[in-house]
Protein backbone atom coordinates (compact mmCIF):
# COMPACT_ATOMS: atom_id res chain seq x y z
CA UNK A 1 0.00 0.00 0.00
CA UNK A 2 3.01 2.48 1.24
CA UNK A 3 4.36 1.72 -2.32
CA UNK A 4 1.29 2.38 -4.22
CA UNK A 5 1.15 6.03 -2.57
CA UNK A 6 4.57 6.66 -3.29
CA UNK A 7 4.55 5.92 -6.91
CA UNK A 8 1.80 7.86 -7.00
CA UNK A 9 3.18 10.56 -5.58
CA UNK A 10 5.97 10.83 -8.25
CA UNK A 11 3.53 10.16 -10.88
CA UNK A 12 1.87 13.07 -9.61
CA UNK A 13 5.01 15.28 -8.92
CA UNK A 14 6.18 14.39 -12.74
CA UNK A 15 2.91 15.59 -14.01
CA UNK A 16 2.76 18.46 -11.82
CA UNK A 17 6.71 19.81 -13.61
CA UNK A 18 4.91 19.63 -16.60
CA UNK A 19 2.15 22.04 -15.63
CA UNK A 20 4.91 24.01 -14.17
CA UNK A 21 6.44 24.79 -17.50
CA UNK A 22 3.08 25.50 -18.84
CA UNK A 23 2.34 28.03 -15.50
CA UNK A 24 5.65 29.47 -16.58
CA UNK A 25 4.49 30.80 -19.95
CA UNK A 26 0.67 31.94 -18.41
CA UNK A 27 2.65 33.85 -15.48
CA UNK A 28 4.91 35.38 -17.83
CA UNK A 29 2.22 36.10 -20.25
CA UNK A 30 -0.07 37.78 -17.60
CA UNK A 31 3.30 39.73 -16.42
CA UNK A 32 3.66 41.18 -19.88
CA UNK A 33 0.10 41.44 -20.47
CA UNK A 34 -0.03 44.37 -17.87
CA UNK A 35 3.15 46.10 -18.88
CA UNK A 36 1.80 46.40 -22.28
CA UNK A 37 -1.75 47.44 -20.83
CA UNK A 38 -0.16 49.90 -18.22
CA UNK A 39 1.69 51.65 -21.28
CA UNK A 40 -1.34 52.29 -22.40
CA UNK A 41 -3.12 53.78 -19.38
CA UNK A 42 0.10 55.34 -17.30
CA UNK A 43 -0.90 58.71 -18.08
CA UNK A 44 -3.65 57.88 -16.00
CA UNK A 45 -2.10 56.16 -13.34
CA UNK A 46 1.25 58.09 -12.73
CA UNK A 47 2.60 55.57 -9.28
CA UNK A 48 4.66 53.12 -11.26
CA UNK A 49 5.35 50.74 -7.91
CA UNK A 50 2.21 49.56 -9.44
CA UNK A 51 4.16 47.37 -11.69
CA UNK A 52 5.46 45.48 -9.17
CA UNK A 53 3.40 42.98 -8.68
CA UNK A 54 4.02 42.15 -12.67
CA UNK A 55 7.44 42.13 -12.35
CA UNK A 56 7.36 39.48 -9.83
CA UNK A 57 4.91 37.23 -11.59
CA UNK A 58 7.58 37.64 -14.80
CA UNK A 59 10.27 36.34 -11.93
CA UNK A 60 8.41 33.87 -10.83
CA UNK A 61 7.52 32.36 -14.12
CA UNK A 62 10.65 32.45 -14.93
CA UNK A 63 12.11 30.61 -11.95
CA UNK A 64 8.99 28.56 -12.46
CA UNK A 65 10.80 27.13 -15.65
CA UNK A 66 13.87 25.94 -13.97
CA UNK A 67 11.87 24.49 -11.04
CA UNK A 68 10.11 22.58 -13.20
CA UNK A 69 13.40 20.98 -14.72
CA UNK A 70 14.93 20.67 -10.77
CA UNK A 71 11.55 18.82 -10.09
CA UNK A 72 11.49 16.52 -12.94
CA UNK A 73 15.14 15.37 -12.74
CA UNK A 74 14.97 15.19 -8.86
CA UNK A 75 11.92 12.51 -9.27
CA UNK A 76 13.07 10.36 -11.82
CA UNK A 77 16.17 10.12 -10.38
CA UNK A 78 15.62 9.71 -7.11
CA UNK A 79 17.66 12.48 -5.21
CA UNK A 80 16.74 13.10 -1.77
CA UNK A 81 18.98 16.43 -1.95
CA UNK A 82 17.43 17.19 -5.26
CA UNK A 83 14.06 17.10 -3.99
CA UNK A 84 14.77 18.85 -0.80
CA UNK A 85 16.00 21.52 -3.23
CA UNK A 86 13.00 21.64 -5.09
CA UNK A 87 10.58 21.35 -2.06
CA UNK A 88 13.12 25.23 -0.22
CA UNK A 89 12.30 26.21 -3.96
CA UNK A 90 8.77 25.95 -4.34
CA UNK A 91 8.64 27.17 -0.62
CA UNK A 92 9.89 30.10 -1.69
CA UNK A 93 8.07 30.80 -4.78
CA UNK A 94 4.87 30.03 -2.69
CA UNK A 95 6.08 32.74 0.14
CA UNK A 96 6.29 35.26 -3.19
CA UNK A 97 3.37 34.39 -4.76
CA UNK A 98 1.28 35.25 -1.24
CA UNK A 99 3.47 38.48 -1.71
CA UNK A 100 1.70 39.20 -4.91
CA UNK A 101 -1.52 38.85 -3.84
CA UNK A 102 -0.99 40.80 -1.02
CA UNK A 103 0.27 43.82 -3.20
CA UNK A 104 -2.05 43.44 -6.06
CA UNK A 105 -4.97 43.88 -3.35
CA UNK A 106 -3.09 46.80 -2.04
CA UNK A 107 -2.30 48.62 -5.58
CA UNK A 108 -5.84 47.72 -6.68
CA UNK A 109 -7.19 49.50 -3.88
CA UNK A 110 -5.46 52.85 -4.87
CA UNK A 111 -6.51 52.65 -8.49
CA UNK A 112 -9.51 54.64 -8.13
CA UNK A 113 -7.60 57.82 -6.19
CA UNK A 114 -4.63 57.39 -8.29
CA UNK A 115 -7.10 57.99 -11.57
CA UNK A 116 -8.93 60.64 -10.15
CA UNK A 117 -6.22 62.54 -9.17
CA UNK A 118 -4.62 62.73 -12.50
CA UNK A 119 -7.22 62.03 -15.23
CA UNK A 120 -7.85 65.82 -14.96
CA UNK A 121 -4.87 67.15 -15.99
CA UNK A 122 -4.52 64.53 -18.60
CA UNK A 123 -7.66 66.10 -20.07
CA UNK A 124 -6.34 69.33 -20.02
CA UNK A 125 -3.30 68.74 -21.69
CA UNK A 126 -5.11 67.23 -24.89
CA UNK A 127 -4.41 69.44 -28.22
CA UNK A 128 -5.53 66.80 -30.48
CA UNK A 129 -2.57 65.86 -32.35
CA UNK A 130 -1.30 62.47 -32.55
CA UNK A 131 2.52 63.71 -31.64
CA UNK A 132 1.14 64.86 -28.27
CA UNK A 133 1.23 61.75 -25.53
CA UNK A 134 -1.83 62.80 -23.54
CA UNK A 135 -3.60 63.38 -26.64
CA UNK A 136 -2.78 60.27 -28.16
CA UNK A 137 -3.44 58.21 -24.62
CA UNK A 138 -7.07 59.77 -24.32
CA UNK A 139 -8.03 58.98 -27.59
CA UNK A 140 -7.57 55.47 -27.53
CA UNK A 141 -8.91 55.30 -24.17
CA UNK A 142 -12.29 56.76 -25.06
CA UNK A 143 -12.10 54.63 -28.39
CA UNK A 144 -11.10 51.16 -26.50
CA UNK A 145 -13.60 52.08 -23.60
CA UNK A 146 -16.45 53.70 -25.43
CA UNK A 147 -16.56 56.78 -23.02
CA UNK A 148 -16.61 60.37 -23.44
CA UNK A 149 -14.75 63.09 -21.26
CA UNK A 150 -14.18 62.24 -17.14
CA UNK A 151 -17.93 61.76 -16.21
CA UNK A 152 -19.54 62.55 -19.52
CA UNK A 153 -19.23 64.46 -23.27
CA UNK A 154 -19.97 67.77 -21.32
CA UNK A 155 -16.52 67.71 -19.29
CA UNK A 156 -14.84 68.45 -22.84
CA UNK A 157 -16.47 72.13 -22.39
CA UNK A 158 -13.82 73.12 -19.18
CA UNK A 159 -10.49 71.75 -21.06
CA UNK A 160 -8.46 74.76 -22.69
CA UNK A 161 -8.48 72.43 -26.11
CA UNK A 162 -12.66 72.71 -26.34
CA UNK A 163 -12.18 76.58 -25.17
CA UNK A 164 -9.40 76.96 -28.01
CA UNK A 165 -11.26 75.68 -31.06
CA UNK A 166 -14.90 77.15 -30.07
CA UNK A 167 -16.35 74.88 -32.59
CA UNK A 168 -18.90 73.33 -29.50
CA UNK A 169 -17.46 69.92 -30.79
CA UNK A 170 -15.37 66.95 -28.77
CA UNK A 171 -13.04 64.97 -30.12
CA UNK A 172 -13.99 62.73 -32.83
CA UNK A 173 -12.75 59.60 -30.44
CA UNK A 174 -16.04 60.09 -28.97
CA UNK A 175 -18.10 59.19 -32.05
CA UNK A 176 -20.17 55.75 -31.53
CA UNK A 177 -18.18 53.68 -34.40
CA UNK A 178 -22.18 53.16 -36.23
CA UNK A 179 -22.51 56.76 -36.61
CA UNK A 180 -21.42 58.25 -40.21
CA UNK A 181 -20.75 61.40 -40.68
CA UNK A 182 -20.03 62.45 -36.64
CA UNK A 183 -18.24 65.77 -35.81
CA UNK A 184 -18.17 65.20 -32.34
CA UNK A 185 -20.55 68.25 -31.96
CA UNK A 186 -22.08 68.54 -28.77
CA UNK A 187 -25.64 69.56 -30.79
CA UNK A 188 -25.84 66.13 -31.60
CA UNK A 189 -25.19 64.52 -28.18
CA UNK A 190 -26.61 61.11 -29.98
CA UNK A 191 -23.43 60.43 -31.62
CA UNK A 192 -21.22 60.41 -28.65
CA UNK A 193 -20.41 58.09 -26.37
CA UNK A 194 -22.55 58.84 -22.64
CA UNK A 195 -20.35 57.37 -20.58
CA UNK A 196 -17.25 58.72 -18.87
CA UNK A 197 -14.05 57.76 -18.83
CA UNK A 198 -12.99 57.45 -15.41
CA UNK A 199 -15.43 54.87 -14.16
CA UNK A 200 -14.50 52.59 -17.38
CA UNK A 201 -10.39 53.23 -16.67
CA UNK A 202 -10.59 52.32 -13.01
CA UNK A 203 -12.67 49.02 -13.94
CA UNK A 204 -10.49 48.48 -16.38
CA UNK A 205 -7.00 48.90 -14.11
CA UNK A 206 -8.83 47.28 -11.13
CA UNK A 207 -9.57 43.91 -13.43
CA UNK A 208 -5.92 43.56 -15.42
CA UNK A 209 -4.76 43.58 -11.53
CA UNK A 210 -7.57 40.49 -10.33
CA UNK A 211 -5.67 38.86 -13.54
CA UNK A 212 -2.74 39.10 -11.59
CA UNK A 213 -3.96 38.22 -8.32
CA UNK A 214 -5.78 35.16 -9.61
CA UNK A 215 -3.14 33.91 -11.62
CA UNK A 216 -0.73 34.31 -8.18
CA UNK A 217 -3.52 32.27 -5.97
CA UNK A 218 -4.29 29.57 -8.39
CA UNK A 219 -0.52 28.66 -9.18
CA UNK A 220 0.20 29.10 -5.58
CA UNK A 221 -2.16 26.26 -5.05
CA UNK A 222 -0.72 23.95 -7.60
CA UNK A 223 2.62 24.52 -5.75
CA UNK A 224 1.10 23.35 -2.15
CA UNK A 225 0.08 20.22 -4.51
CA UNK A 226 3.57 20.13 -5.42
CA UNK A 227 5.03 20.83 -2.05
CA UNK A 228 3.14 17.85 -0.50
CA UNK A 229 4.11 15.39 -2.90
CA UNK A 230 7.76 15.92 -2.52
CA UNK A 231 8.09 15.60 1.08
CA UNK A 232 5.49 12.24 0.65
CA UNK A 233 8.98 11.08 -1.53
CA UNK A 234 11.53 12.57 0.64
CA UNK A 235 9.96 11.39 3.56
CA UNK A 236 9.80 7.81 2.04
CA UNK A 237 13.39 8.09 0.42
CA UNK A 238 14.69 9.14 3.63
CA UNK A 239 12.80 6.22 5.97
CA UNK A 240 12.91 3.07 3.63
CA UNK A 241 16.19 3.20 0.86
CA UNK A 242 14.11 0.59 -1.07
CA UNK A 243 10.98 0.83 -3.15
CA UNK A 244 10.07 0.87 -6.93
CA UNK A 245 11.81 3.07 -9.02
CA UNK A 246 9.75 6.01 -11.75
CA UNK A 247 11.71 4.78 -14.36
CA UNK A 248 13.01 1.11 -14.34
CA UNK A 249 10.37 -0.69 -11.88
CA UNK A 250 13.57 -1.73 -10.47
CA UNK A 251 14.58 -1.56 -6.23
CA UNK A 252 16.90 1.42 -5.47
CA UNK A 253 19.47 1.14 -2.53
């Protein structure tokens, strides 16, 4: 029976460095995933610690990688100081992980300040031309999101861009994408988007960091998986020097 559970357990543990490789890539994914979805929102989000929690998920899938290849060699062949390795490892990465969570909880809570602190200024920087950074970050924020100004269309009427070219109009990033012909005049409030911006941004800040979070917890729990079948093996190799081998079905001394 004791020998059953043991091969099991580094049936399992084999299997289990396999989805480790494959949690690699996803953490390292989600990682860059927010980087490249930050760039596109940082002038609305200005506190770049924020990024910290992705640049530990990139770490971690990356160690991730090479734990995997500890793990699987460590099985197959048998090495208790291997596997004790792997087990401080995955320890570790499970202590970090926690980290992440922690942090994405914490930065997720300051989204919705850190927005409405700076989305104002952002707005009144825009001049409309695609060389201009602000200009170029609203516009394909109210084009992604489908929103108009900070709250709604009529915020455009307080930025010095709307009081510069007194033509009564917003920004043609406001258009609904079904209306032809839209000037982004405000006499034809139909054509533009009703929703603000703000709400949509923080939502949309608030859920690339539950990606983060989630990815942490649910690879975090694979690793406890992981954790618990090496020390079944290291507690066996360490008590009884003979039982079946992964590999050869053999006896190892």
């Amino acid at each position: 029976m004791g020998q059953c559970g043991i091969t099991s357990s580094k049936t399992v543990l084999v299997f289990l460095n396999l989805i480790f490789w494959a949690a690699a890539g996803i953490l390292c994914y989600v990682g860059a995933y927010v980087f490249i979805t930050y760039d596109d929102y940082d002038h609305f989000f200005e506190d770049v610690y924020t990024l910290i929690p992705a640049v530990i998920i990139i770490a971690v899938g990356t160690l991730l990688f090479i734990i995997g290849l500890i793990g699987c060699c460590a099985t197959i062949r048998e090495s208790r100081c291997g596997l004790a390795t792997f087990v401080v490892i995955l320890m570790l990465v499970f202590v970090t992980e926690v980290v992440v969570v922690v942090l994405g909880y914490i930065y997720r809570a300051k989204v919705e300040d850190e927005v409405d602190r700076s989305i104002q200024k952002v707005y009144n920087e825009y001049n409309g031309t695609n060389t201009d950074a602000p200009s170029r970050a609203i516009d394909y924020v109210q084009r992604q999101l489908h929103c108009c100004g900070i709250h709604n269309y009529s915020d455009w009427k307080s930025t010095r861009w709307f009081n510069e070219s007194r033509n009564n109009s917003v920004p043609l990033s406001c258009c609904k994408p079904n209306v032809s012909n839209c000037t982004g005049s405000l006499a034809h409030p139909a054509d533009l988007y009703p929703e603000g911006c703000e709400a949509l941004v923080v939502k949309k800040l608030k859920e690339i960091m539950m990606y983060v979070i989630w990815a942490a917890l649910t690879f975090a729990a694979i690793q406890m998986l992981g954790m618990l079948c090496a020390c079944v093996v290291l507690c066996r190799r360490t008590r009884d020097p003979t039982y079946e081998l992964l590999v050869t079905g053999g006896t190892y001394a």
